[in-house]
N, C-alpha and C. Protein backbone atom coordinates (compact mmCIF):
# COMPACT_ATOMS: atom_id res chain seq x y z
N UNK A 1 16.55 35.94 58.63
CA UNK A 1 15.60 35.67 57.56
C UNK A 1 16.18 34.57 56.67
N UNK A 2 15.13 33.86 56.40
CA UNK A 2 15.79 32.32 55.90
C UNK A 2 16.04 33.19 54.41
N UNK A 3 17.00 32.35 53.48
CA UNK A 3 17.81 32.82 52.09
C UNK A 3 16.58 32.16 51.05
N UNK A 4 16.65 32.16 50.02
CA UNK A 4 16.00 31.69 49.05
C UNK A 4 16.68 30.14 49.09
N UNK A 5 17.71 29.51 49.05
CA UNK A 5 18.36 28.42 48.97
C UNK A 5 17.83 27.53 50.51
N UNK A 6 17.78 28.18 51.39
CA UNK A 6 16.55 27.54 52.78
C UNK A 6 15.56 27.69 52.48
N UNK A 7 14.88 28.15 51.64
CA UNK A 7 13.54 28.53 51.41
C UNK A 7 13.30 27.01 50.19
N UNK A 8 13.94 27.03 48.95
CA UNK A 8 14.31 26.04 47.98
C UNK A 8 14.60 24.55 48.71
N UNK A 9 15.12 24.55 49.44
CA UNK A 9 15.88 23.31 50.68
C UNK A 9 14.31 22.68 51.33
N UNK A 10 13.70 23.73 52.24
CA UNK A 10 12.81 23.28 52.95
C UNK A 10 11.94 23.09 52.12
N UNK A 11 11.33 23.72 50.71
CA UNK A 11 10.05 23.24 50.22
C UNK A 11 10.53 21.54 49.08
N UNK A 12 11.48 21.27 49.20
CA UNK A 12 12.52 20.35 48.63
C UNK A 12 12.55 19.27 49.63
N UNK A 13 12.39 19.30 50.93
CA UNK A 13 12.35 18.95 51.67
C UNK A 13 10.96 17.80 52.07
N UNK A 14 10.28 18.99 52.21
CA UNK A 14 8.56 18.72 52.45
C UNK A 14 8.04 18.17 51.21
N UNK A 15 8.65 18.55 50.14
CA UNK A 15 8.29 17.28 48.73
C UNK A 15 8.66 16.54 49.07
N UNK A 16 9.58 16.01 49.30
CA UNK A 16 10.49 14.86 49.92
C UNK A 16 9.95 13.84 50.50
N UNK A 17 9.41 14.59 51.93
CA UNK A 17 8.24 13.75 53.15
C UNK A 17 7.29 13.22 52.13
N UNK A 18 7.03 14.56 51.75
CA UNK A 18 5.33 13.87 51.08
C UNK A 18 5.08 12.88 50.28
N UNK A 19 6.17 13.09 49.42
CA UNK A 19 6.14 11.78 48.43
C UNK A 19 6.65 10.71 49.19
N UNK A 20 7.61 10.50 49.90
CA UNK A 20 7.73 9.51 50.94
C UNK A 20 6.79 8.88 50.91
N UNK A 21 6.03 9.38 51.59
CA UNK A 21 4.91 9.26 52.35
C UNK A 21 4.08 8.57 51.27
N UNK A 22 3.60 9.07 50.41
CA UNK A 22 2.62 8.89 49.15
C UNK A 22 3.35 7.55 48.56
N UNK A 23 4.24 6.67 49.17
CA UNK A 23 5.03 5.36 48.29
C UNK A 23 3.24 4.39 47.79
N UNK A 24 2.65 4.19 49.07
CA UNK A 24 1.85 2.99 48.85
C UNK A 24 0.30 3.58 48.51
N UNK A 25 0.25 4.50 48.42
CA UNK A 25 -0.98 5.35 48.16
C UNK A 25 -2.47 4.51 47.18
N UNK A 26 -1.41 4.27 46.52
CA UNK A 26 -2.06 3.21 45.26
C UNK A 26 -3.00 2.01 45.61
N UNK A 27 -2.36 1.31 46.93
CA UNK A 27 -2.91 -0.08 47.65
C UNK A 27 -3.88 0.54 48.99
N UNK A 28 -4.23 1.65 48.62
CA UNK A 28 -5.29 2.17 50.47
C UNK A 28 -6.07 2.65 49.70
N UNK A 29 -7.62 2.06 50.69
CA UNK A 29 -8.60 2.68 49.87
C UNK A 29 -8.52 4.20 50.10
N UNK A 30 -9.95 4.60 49.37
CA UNK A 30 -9.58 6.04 49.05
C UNK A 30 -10.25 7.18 50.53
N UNK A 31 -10.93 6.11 51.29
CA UNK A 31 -10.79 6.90 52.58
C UNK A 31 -9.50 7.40 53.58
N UNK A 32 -8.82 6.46 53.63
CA UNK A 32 -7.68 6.21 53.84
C UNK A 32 -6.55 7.09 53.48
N UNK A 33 -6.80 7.48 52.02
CA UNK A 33 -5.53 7.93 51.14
C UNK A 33 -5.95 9.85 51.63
N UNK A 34 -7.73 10.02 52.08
CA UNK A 34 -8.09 11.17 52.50
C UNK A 34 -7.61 11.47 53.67
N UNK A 35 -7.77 10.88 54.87
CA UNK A 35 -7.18 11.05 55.76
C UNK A 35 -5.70 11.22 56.65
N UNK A 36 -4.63 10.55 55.28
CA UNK A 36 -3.34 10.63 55.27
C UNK A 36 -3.36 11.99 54.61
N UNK A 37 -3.99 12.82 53.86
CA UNK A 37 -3.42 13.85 53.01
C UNK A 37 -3.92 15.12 54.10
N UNK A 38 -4.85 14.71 54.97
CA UNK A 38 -4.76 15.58 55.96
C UNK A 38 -4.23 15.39 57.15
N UNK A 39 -3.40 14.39 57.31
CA UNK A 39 -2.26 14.16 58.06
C UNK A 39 -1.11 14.54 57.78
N UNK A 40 -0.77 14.54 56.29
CA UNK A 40 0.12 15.61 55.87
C UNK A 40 0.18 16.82 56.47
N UNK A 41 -1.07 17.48 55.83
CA UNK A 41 -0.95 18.82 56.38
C UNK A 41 -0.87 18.97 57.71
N UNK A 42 -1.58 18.72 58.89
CA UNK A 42 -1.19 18.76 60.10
C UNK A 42 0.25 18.33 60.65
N UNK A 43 0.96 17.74 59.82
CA UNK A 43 2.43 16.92 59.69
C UNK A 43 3.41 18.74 59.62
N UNK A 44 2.69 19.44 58.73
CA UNK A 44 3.79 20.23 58.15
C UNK A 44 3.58 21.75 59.55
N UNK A 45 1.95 21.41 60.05
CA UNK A 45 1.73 22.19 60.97
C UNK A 45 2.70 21.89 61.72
N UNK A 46 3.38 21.03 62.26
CA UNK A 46 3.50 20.57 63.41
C UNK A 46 5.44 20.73 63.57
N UNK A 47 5.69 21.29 62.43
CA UNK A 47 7.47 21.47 62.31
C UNK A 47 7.94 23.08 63.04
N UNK A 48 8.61 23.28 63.55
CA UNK A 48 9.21 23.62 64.63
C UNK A 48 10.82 23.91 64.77
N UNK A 49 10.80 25.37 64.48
CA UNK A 49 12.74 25.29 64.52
C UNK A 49 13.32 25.03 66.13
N UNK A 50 14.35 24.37 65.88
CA UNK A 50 15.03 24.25 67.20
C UNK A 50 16.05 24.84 67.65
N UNK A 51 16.43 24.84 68.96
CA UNK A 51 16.98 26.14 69.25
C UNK A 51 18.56 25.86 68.63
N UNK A 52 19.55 26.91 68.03
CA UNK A 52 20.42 26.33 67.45
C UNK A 52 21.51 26.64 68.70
N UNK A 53 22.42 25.84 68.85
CA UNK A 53 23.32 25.12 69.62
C UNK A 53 24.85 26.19 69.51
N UNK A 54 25.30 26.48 70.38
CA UNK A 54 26.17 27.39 70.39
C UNK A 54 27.53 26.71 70.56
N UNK A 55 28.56 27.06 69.58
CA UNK A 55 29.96 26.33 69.50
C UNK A 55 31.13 27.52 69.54
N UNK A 56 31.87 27.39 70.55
CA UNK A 56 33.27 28.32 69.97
C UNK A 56 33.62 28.35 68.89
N UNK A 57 33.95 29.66 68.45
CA UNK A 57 34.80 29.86 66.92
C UNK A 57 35.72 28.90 67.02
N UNK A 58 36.42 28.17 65.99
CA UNK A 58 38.06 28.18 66.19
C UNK A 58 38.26 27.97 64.69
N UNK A 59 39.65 28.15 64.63
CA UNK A 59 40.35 28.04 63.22
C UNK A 59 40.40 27.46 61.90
N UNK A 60 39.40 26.71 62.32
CA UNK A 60 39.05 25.37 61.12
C UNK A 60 37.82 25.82 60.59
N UNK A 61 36.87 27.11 61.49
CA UNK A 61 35.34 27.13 61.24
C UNK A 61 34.78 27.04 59.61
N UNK A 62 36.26 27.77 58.69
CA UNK A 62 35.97 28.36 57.51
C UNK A 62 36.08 27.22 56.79
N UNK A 63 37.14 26.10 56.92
CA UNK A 63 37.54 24.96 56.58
C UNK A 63 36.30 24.16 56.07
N UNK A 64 35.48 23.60 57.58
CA UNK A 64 34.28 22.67 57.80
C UNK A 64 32.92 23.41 57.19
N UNK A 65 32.76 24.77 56.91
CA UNK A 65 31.42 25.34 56.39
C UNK A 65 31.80 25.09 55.16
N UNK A 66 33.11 25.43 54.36
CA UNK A 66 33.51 25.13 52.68
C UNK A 66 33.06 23.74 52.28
N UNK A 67 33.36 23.06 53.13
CA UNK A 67 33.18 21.61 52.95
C UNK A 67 31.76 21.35 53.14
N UNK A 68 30.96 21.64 54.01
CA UNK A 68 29.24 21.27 54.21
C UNK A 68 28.67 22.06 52.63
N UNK A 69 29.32 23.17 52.73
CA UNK A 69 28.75 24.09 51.28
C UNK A 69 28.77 22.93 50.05
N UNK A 70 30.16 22.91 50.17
CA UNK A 70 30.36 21.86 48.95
C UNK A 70 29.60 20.88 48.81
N UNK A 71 29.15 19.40 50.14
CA UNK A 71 28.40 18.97 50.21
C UNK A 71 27.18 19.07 49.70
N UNK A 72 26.17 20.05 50.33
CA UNK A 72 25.26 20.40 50.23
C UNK A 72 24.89 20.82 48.76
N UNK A 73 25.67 22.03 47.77
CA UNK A 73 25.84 22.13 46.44
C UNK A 73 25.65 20.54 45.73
N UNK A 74 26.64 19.40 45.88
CA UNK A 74 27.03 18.77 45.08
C UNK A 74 25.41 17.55 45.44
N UNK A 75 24.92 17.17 46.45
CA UNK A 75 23.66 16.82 46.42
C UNK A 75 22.72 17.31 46.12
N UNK A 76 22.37 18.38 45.85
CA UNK A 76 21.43 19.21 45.40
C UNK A 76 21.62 18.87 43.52
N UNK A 77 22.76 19.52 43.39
CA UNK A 77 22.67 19.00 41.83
C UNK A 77 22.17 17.88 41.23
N UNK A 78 22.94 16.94 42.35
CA UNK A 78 22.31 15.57 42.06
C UNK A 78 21.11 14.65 42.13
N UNK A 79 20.18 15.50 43.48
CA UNK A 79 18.61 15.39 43.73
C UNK A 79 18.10 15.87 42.72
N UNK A 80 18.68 17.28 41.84
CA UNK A 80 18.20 17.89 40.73
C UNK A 80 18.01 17.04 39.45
N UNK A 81 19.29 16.51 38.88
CA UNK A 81 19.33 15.82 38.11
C UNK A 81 18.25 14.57 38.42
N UNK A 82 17.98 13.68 39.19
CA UNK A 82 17.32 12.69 39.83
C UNK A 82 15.91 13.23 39.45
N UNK A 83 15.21 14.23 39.73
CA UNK A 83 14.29 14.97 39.53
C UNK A 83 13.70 14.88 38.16
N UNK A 84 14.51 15.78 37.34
CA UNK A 84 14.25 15.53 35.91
C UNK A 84 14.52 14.61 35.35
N UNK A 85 14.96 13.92 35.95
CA UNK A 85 14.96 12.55 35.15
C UNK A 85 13.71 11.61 35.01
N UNK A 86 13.56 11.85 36.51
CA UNK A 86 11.88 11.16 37.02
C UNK A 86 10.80 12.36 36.39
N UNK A 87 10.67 13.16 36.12
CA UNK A 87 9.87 13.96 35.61
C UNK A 87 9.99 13.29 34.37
N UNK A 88 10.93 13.56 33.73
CA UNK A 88 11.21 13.28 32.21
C UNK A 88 10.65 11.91 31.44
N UNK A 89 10.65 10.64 32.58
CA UNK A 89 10.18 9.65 32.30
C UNK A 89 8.58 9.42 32.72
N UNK A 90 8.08 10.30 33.79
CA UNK A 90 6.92 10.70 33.80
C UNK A 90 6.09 10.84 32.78
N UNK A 91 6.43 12.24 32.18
CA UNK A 91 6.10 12.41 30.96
C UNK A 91 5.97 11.45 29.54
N UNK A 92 7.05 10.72 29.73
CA UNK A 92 6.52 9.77 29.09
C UNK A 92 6.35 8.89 28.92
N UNK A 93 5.61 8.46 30.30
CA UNK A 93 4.71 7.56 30.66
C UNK A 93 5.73 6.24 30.82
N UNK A 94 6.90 6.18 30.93
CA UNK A 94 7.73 5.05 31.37
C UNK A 94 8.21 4.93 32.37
N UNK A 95 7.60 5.88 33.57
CA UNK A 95 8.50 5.36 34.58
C UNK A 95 7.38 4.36 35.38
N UNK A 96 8.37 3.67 36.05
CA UNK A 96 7.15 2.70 37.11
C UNK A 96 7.53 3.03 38.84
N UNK A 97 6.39 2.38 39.35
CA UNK A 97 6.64 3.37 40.90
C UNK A 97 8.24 2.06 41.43
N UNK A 98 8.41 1.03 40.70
CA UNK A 98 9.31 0.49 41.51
C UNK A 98 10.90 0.89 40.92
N UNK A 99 11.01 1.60 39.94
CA UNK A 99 12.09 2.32 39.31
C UNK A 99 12.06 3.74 40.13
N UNK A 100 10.99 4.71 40.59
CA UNK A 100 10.96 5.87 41.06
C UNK A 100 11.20 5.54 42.69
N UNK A 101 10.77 3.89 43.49
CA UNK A 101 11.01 4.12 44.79
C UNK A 101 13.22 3.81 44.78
N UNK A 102 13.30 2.90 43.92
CA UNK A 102 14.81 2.62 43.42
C UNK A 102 15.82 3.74 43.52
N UNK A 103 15.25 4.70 42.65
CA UNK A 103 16.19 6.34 42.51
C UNK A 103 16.11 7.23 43.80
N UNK A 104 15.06 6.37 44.26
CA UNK A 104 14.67 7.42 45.94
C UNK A 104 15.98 6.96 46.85
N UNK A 105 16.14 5.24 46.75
CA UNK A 105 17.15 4.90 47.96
C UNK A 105 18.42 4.62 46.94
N UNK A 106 18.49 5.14 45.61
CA UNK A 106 19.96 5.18 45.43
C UNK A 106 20.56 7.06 45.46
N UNK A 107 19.30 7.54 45.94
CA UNK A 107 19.30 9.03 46.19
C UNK A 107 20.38 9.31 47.62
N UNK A 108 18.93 8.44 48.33
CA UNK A 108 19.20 8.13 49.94
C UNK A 108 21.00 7.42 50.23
N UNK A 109 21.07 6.49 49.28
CA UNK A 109 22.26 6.29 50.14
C UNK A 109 23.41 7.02 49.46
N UNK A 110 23.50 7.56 48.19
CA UNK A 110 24.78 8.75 48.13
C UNK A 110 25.07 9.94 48.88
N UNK A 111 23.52 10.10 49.48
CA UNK A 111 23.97 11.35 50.72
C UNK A 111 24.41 10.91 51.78
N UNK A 112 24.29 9.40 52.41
CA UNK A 112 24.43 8.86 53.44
C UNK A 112 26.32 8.87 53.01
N UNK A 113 26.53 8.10 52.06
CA UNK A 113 28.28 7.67 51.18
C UNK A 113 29.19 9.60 51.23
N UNK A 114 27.82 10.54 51.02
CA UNK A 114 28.86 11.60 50.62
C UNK A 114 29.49 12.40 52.13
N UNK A 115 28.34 11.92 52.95
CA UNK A 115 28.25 12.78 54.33
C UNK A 115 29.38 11.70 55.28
N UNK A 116 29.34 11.08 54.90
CA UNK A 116 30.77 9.38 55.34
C UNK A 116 31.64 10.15 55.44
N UNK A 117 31.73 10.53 53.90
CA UNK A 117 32.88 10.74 53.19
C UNK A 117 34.20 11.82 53.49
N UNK A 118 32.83 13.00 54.09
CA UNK A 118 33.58 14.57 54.49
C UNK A 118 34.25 14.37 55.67
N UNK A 119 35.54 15.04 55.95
CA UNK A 119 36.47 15.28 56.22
C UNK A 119 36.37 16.45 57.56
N UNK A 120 35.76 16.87 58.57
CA UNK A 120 35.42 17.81 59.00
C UNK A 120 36.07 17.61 60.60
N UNK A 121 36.49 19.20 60.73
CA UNK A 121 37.80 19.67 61.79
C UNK A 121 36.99 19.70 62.95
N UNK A 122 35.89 20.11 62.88
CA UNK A 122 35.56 21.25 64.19
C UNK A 122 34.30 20.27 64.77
N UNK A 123 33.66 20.10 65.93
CA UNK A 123 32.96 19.97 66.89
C UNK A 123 31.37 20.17 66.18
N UNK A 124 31.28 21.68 65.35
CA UNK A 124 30.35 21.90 64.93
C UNK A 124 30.00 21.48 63.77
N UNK A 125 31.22 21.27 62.88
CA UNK A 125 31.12 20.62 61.83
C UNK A 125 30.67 19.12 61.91
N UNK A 126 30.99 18.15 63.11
CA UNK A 126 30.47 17.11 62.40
C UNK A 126 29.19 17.26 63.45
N UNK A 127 28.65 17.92 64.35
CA UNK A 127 27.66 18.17 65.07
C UNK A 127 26.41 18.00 63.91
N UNK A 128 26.99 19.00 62.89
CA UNK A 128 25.93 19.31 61.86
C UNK A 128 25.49 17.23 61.10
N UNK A 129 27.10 17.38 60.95
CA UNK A 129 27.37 16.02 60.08
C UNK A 129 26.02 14.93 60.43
N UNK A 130 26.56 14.79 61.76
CA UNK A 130 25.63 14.09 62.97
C UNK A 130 24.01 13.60 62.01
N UNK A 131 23.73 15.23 62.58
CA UNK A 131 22.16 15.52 61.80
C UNK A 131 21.99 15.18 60.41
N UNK A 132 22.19 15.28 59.68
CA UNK A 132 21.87 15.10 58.28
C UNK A 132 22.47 13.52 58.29
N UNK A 133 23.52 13.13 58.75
CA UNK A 133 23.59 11.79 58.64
C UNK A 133 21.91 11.31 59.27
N UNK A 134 21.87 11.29 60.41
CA UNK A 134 20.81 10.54 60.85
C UNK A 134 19.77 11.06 60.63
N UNK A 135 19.14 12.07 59.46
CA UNK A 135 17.91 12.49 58.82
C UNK A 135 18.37 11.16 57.65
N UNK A 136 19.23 11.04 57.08
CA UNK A 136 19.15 10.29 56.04
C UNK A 136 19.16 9.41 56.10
N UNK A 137 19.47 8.61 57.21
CA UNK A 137 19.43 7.12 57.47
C UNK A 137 18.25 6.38 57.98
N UNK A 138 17.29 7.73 58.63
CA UNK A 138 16.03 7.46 58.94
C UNK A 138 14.99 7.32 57.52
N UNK A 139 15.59 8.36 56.24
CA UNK A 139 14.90 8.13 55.32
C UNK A 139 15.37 6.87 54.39
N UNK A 140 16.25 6.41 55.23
CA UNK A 140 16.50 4.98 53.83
C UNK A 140 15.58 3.96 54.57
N UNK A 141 15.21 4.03 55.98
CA UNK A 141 14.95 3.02 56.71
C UNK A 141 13.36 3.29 56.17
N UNK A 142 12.62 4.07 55.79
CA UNK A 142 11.53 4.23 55.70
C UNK A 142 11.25 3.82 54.33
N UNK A 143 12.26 4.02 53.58
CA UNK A 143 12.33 3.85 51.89
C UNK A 143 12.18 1.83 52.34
N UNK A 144 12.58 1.35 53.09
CA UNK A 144 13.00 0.09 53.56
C UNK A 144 11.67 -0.45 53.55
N UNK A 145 11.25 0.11 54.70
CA UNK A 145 10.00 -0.40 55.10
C UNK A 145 8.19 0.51 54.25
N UNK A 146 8.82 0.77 53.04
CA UNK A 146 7.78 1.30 52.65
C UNK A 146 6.53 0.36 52.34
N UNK A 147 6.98 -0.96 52.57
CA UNK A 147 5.47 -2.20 52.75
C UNK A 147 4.89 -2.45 53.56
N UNK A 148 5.40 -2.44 54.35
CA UNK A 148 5.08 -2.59 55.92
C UNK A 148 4.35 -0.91 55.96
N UNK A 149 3.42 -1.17 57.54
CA UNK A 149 2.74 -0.54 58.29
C UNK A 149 3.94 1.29 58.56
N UNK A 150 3.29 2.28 58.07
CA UNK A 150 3.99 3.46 58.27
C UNK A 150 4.33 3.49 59.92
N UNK A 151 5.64 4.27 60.10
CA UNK A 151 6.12 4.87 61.49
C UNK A 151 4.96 6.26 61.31
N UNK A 152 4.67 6.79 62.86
CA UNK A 152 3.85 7.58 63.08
C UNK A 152 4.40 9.06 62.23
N UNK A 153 3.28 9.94 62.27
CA UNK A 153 3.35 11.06 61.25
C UNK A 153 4.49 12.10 62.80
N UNK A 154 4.56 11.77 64.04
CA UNK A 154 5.01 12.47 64.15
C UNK A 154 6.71 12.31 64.68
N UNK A 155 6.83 11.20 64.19
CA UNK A 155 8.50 10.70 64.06
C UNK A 155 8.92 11.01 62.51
N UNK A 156 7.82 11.13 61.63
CA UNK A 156 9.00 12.19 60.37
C UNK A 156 8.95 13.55 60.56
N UNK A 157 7.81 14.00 61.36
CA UNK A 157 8.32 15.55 62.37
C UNK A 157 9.35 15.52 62.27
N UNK A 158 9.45 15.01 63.59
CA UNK A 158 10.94 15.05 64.51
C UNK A 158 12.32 14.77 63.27
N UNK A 159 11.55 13.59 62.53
CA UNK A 159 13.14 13.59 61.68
C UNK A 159 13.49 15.19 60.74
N UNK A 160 12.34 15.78 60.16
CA UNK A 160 12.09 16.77 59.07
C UNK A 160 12.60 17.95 59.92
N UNK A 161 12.62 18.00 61.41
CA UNK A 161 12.78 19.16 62.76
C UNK A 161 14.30 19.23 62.61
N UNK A 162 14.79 17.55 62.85
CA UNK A 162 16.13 17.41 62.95
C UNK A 162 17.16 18.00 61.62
N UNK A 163 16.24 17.46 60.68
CA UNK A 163 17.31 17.76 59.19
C UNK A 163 17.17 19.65 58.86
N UNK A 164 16.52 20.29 59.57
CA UNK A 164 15.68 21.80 59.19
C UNK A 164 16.72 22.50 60.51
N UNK A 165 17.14 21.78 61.76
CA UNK A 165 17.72 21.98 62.99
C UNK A 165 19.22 22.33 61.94
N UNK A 166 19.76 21.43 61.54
CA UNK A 166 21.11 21.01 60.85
C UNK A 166 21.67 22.06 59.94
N UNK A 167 20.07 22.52 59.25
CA UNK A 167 20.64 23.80 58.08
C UNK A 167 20.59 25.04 58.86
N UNK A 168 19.73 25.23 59.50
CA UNK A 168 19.51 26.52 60.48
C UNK A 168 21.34 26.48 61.35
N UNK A 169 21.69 25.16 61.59
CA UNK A 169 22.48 25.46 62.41
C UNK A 169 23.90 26.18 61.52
N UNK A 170 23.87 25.39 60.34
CA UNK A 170 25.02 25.94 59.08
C UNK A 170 24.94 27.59 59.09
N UNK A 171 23.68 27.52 58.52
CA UNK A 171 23.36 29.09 57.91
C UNK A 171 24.01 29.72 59.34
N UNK A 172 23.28 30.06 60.49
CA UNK A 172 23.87 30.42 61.61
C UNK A 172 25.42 30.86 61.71
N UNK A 173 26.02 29.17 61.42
CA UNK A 173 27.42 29.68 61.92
C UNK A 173 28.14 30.15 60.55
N UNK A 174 27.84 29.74 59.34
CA UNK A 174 27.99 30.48 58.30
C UNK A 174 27.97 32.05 58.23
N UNK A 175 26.91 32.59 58.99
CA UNK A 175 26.58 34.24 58.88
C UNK A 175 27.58 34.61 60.08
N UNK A 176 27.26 33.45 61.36
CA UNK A 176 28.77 34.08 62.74
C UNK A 176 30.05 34.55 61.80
N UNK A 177 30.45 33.05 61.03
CA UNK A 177 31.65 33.50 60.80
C UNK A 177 31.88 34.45 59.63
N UNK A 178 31.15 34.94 58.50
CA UNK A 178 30.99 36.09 57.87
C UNK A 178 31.11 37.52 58.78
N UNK A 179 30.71 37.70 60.04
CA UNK A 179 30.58 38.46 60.45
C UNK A 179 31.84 38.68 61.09
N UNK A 180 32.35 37.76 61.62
CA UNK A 180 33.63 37.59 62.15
C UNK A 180 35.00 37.83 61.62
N UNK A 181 34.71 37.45 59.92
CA UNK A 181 35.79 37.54 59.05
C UNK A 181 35.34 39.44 58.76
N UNK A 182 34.41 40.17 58.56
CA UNK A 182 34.50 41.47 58.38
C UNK A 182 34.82 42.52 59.37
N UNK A 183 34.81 41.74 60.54
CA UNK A 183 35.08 42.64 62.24
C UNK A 183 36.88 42.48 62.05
N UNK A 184 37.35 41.61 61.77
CA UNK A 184 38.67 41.59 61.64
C UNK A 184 39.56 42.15 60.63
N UNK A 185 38.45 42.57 59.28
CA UNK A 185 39.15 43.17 58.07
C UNK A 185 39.42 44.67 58.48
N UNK A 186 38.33 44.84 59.71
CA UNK A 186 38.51 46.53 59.35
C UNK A 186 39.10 46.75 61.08
């Protein structure tokens, strides 16, 4: 059963796409802007857990999950902060969409700089790495080309499958090795 923090992640997530998505909204007429918002939704129909990938324990497991935790914590705060900030200037009425697409790819590339950055022992650890690297590099490339003609609704599937694949796969070996560390206490 997904945690409240996968639950928080994925609807964090799917804001994410959507507003993505919603960059040029402003310049399509309004038939257009109808038919993308029910492409959305069929977008979110269309996500799909994947099967998660099986790795030997070994000695480092506790090492490389501390470190993704940490990760994961320390971007979140910082998407958070990013958040209210853009809310905050929302409110009053100063932000502009080319300051809000700006905070999107200086969002985008500190997760790309932080996920560089980690240090990770094990096979599974950067397996995970892998994924979330290349969810995020697909979202700077889109932040890139947000003038140009959109990539199809069902290649941010696949990317939204991949980055949703990555946490499922954490949580997973996160709960293995919880389980592992209490079979050995007793």
């Amino acid at each position: 059963m997904p945690s409240i923090k996968t639950a928080f992640t994925l609807s964090c997530l799917l804001s994410s796409a959507l507003l993505l998505s919603a960059c040029n909204k402003d310049k399509e007429p309004p038939a257009q802007q109808q038919q993308q918002s029910g492409s959305a939704q069929d977008t979110i129909g269309q996500l799909k857990q994947l099967p998660i990938k099986q790795f030997p324990a070994t000695a480092d497991d506790g090492h490389d999950i501390a470190i993704l935790d940490d990760y994961d914590r320390r971007f979140t705060d910082m998407s958070d902060s990013m958040e209210m900030e853009l809310a905050k200037m929302k409110e009053a009425n100063t932000l502009t969409p080319e300051f809000e697409q700006q905070r999107q790819k200086d969002n985008v590339k500190s997760a790309l700089s932080m996920l560089k950055e980690l240090e990770l022992k094990t096979e599974q650890g950067r397996y995970i790495q892998g994924l979330l690297y290349d969810y995020w590099e697909q979202q700077a490339k889109a932040l890139q080309q947000a003038d140009s003609p959109k990539s199809g609704a069902s290649q941010n599937v696949d990317q939204l499958n991949e980055y949703l694949h990555a946490q499922s796969q954490l949580h997973h070996w996160r709960s293995t090795q919880s389980a592992e560390t209490k079979a050995q206490e007793e």
